[in-house]
Protein backbone atom coordinates (compact mmCIF):
# COMPACT_ATOMS: atom_id res chain seq x y z
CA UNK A 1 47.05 82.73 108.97
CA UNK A 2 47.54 86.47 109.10
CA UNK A 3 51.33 87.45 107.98
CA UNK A 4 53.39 88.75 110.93
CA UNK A 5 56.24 91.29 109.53
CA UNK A 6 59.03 93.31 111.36
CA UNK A 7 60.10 95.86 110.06
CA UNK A 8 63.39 96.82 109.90
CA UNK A 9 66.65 99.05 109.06
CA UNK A 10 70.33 97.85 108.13
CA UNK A 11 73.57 99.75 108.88
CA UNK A 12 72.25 102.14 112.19
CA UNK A 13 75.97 103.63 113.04
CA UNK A 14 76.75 104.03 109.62
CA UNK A 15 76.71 108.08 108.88
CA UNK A 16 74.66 110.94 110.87
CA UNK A 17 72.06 110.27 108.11
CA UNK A 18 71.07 106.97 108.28
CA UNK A 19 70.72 107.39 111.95
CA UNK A 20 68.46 110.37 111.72
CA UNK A 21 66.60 108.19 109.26
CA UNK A 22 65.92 105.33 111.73
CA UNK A 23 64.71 107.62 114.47
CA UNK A 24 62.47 109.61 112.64
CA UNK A 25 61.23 106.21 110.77
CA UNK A 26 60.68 104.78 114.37
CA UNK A 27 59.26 107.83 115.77
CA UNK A 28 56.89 108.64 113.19
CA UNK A 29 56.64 105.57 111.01
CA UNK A 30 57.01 101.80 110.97
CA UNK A 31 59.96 101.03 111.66
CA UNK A 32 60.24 99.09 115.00
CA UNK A 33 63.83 97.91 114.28
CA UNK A 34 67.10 98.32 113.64
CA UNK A 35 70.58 96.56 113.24
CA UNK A 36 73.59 98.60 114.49
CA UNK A 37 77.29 98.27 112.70
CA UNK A 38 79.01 98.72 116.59
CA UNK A 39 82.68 99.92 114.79
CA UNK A 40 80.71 102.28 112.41
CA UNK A 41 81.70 106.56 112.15
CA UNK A 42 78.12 107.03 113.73
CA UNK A 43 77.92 104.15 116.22
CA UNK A 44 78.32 106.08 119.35
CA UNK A 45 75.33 108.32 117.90
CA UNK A 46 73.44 105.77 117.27
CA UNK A 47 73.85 104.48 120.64
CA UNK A 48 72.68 107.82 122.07
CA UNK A 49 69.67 108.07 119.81
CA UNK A 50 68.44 104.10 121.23
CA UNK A 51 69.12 104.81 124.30
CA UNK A 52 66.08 107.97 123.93
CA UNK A 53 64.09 105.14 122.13
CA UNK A 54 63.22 102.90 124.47
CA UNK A 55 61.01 100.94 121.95
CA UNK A 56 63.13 100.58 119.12
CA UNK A 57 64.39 97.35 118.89
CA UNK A 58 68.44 96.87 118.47
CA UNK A 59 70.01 94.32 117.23
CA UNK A 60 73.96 93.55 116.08
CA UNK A 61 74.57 93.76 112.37
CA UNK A 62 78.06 92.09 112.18
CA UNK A 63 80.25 93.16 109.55
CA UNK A 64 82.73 90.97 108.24
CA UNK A 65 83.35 92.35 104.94
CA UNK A 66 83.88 95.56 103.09
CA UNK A 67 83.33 97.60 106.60
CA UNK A 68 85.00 98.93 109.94
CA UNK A 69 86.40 96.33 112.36
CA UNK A 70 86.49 96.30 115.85
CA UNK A 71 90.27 94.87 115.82
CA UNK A 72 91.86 95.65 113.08
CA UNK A 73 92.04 97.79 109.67
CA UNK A 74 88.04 97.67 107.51
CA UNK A 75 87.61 94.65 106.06
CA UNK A 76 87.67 94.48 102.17
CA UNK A 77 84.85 93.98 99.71
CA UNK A 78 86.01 90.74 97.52
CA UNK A 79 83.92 88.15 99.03
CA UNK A 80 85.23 85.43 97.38
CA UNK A 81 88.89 85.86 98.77
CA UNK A 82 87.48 86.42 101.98
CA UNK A 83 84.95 83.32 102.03
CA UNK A 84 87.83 81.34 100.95
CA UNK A 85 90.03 82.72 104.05
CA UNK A 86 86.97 82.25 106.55
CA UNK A 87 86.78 78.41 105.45
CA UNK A 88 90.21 77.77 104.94
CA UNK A 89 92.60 79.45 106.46
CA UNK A 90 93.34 78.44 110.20
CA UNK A 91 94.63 82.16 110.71
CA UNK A 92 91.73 83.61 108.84
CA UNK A 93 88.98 81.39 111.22
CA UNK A 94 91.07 82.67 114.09
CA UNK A 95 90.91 86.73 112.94
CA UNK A 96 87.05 86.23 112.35
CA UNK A 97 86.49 84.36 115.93
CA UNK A 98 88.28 86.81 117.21
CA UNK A 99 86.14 89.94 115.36
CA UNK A 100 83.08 88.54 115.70
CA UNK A 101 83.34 88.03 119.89
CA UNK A 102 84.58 91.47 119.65
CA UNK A 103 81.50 92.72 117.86
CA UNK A 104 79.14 91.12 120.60
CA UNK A 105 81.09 92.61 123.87
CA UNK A 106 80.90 95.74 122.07
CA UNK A 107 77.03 95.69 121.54
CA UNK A 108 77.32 94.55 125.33
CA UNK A 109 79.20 97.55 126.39
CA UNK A 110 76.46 99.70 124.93
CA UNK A 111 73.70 98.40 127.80
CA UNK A 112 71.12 98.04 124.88
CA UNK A 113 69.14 94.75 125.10
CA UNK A 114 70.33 92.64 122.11
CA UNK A 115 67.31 91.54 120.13
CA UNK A 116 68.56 89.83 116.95
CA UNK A 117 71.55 89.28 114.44
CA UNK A 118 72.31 89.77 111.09
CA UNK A 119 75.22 90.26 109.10
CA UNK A 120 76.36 92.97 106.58
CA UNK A 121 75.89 91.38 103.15
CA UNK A 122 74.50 88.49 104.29
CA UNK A 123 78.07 87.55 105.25
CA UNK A 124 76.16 84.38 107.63
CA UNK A 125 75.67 82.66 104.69
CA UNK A 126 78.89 81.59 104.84
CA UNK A 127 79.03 78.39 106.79
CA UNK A 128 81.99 79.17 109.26
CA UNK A 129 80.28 82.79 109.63
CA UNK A 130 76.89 81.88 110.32
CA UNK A 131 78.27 79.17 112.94
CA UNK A 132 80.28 81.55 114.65
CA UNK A 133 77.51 84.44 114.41
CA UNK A 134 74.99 81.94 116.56
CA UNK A 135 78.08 80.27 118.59
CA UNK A 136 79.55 83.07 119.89
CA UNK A 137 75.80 85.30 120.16
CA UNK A 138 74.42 82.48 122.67
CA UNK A 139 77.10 83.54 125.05
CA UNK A 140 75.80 87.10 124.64
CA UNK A 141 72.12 86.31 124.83
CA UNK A 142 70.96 85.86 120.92
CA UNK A 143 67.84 84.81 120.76
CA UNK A 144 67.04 85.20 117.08
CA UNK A 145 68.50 85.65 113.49
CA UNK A 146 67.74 87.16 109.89
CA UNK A 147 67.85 84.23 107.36
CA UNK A 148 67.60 86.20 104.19
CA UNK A 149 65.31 84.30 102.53
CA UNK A 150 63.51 86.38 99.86
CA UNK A 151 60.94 83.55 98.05
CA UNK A 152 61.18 83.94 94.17
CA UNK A 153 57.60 82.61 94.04
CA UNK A 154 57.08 86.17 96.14
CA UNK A 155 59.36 88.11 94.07
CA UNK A 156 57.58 86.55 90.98
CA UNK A 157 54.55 87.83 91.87
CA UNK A 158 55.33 91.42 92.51
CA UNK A 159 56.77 91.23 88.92
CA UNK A 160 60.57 90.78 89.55
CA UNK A 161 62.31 88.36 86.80
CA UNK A 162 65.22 86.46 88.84
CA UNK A 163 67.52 84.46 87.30
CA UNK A 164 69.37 81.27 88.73
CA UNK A 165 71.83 83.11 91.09
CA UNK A 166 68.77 84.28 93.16
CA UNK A 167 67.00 80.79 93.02
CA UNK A 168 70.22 79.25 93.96
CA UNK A 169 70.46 81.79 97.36
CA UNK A 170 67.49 80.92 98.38
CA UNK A 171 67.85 77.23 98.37
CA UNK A 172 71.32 78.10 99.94
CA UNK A 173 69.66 79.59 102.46
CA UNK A 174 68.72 76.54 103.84
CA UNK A 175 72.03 75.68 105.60
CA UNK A 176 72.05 79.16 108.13
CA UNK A 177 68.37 77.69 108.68
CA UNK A 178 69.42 74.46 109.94
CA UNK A 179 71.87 75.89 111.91
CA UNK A 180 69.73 78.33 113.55
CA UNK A 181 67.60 75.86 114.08
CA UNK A 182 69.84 73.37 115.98
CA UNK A 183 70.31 76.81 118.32
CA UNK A 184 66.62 77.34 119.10
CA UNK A 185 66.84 80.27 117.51
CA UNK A 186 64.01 82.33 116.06
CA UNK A 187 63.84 83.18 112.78
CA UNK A 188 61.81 84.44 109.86
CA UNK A 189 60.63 82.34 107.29
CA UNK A 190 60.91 84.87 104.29
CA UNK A 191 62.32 88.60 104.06
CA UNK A 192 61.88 90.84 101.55
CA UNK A 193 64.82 93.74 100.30
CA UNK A 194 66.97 91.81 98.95
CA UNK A 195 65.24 92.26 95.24
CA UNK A 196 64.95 95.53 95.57
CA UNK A 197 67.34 96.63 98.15
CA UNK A 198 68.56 100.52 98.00
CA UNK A 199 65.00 101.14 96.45
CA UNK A 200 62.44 99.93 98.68
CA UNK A 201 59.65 102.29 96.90
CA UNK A 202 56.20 102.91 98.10
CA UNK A 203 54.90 101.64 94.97
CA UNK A 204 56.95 98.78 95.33
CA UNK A 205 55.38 97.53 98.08
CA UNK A 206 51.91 98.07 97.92
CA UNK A 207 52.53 95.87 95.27
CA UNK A 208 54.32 93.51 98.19
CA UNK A 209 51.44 94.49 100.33
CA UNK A 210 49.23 92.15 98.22
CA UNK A 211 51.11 88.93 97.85
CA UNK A 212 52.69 88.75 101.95
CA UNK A 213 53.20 85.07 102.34
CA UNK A 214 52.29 83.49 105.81
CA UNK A 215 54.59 83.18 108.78
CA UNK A 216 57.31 85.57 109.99
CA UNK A 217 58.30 87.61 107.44
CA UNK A 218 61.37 90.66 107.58
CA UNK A 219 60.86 93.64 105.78
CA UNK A 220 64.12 95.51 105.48
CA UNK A 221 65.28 98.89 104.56
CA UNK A 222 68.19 101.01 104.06
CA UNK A 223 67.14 104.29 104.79
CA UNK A 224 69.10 108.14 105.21
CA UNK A 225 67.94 111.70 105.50
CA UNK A 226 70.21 112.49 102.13
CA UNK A 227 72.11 111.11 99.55
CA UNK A 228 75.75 112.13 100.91
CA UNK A 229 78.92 111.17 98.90
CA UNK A 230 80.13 108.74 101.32
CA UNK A 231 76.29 106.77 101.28
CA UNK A 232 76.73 106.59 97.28
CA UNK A 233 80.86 105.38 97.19
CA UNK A 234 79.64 102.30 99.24
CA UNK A 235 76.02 101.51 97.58
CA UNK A 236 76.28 102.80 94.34
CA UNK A 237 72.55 102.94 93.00
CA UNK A 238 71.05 103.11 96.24
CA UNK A 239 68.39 105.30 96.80
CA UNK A 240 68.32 105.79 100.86
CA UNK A 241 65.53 108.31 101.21
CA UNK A 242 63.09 107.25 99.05
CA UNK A 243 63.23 104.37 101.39
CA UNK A 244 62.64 106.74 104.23
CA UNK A 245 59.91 107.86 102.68
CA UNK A 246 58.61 104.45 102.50
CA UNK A 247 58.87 104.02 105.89
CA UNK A 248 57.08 107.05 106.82
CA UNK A 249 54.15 106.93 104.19
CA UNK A 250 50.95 106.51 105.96
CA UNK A 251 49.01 105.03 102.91
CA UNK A 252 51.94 102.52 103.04
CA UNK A 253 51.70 101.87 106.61
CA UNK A 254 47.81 101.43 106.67
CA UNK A 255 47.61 98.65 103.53
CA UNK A 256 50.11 96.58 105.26
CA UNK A 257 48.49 96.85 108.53
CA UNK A 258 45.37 95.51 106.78
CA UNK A 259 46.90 92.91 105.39
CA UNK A 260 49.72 91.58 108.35
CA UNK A 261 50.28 92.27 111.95
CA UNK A 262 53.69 93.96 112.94
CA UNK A 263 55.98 92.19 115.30
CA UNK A 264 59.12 92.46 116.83
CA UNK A 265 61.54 89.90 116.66
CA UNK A 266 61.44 88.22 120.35
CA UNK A 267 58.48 87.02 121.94
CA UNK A 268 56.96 88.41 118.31
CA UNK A 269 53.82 91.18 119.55
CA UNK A 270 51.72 93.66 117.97
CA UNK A 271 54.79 97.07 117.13
């Protein structure tokens, strides 16, 4: 079966840049979706921007960890304290209940239709986050979820060496899967950007371009019109417009097109 891919872009509301970077990916490239931090600096200008793009798909990309809040001061970046907080601490649950349900009514308040749901870091790996994520995004309408599944077999054949850690996530994967599933919601069966993320390179896939497994497949970026300060203090070794340039190469666009179809996330159609 042919491979069906959307493609998409993390952290719309971040900075000026990286929203400049989705609409002129969407405009003039692939991109036919993006995930928007709703208690970024840029939100409200990214809200603007998808209001004027009525075919760019936005979805929530919850942040519950080393980002803004909606309620409170920006979460910190040690994921382990935090994981153990989410799981076991009755006060923590009740702070990330609380956050999350605030994240949804403000994607709500923007009017935008809510096509998916991710979370910053992959934070719904996390049992108690992933179960709230889908939970509390039924009451708002979710309909379907990233599961970042990146296959090694995949990543093996583009020439990535991965060690245990990144066979271990996938297989961990698994448990967001079942959940989702026991939702009805859609989801993808493998992503790719996760290898590679902060330097999504054209060469990099057109070598991706060749191996695309079958099924739904994610391809996500992190792209920005420049390399500001405040871009490189929170993803050190990122690379943000190179992977706008991805997203805009036409030679890039064309050999995937050969070899997939691009979707959008619900009720999947040609982008």
């Amino acid at each position: 079966m042919t491979p069906r891919i959307v493609v998409s872009a993390d952290d719309f509301g971040l900075s000026l840049e990286v929203n400049e970077a989705v609409e002129l990916a969407h405009r003039q490239g692939m991109l036919s979706t993006a995930s928007l931090m709703v208690a970024g600096p840029a939100a409200a200008d990214a809200v603007r921007r998808a209001r004027l793009l009525p075919e760019l798909r936005v979805g929530l990309h919850l942040v519950v960890i080393e980002g803004p809040s909606v309620l409170g001061p920006p979460f910190g970046s040690d994921q382990l304290r935090l994981g153990v907080q989410y799981y076991f601490s009755p006060a923590g649950r009740r702070r990330l209940q609380a956050e999350i349900a605030a994240q949804y009514r403000a994607f709500a308040a923007t009017g935008l239709t809510l096509d998916h749901a991710n979370a910053h870091k992959h934070m719904h790996l996390h049992p108690t986050v992933g179960r709230l994520l889908i939970e509390t995004g039924r009451a708002f309408g979710l309909r379907a979820m990233r599961v970042p599944a990146e296959p090694p077999s995949l990543m093996r054949a583009c020439g990535v060496k991965q060690g245990s850690a990144a066979r271990a996530l996938y297989v961990w994967t698994r448990l967001l899967r079942r959940q989702g599933a026991r939702a009805g919601l859609l989801m993808n069966d493998w992503v790719a950007g996760i290898a590679w993320s902060g330097s999504m390179t054209k060469q990099r896939l057109l070598r991706l371009a060749t191996h695309l497994p079958p099924g739904l497949g994610e391809i996500y970026f992190h792209p920005a019109t420049r390399q500001t300060t405040e871009l490189a203090a929170l993803m050190p070794g990122y690379d943000h417009p190179v992977e706008l340039a991805a997203l805009m190469d036409p030679e890039l666009r064309a050999t995937l097109a050969a070899r997939a179809e691009f979707v959008t996330w619900v009720n999947p159609r040609r982008a």
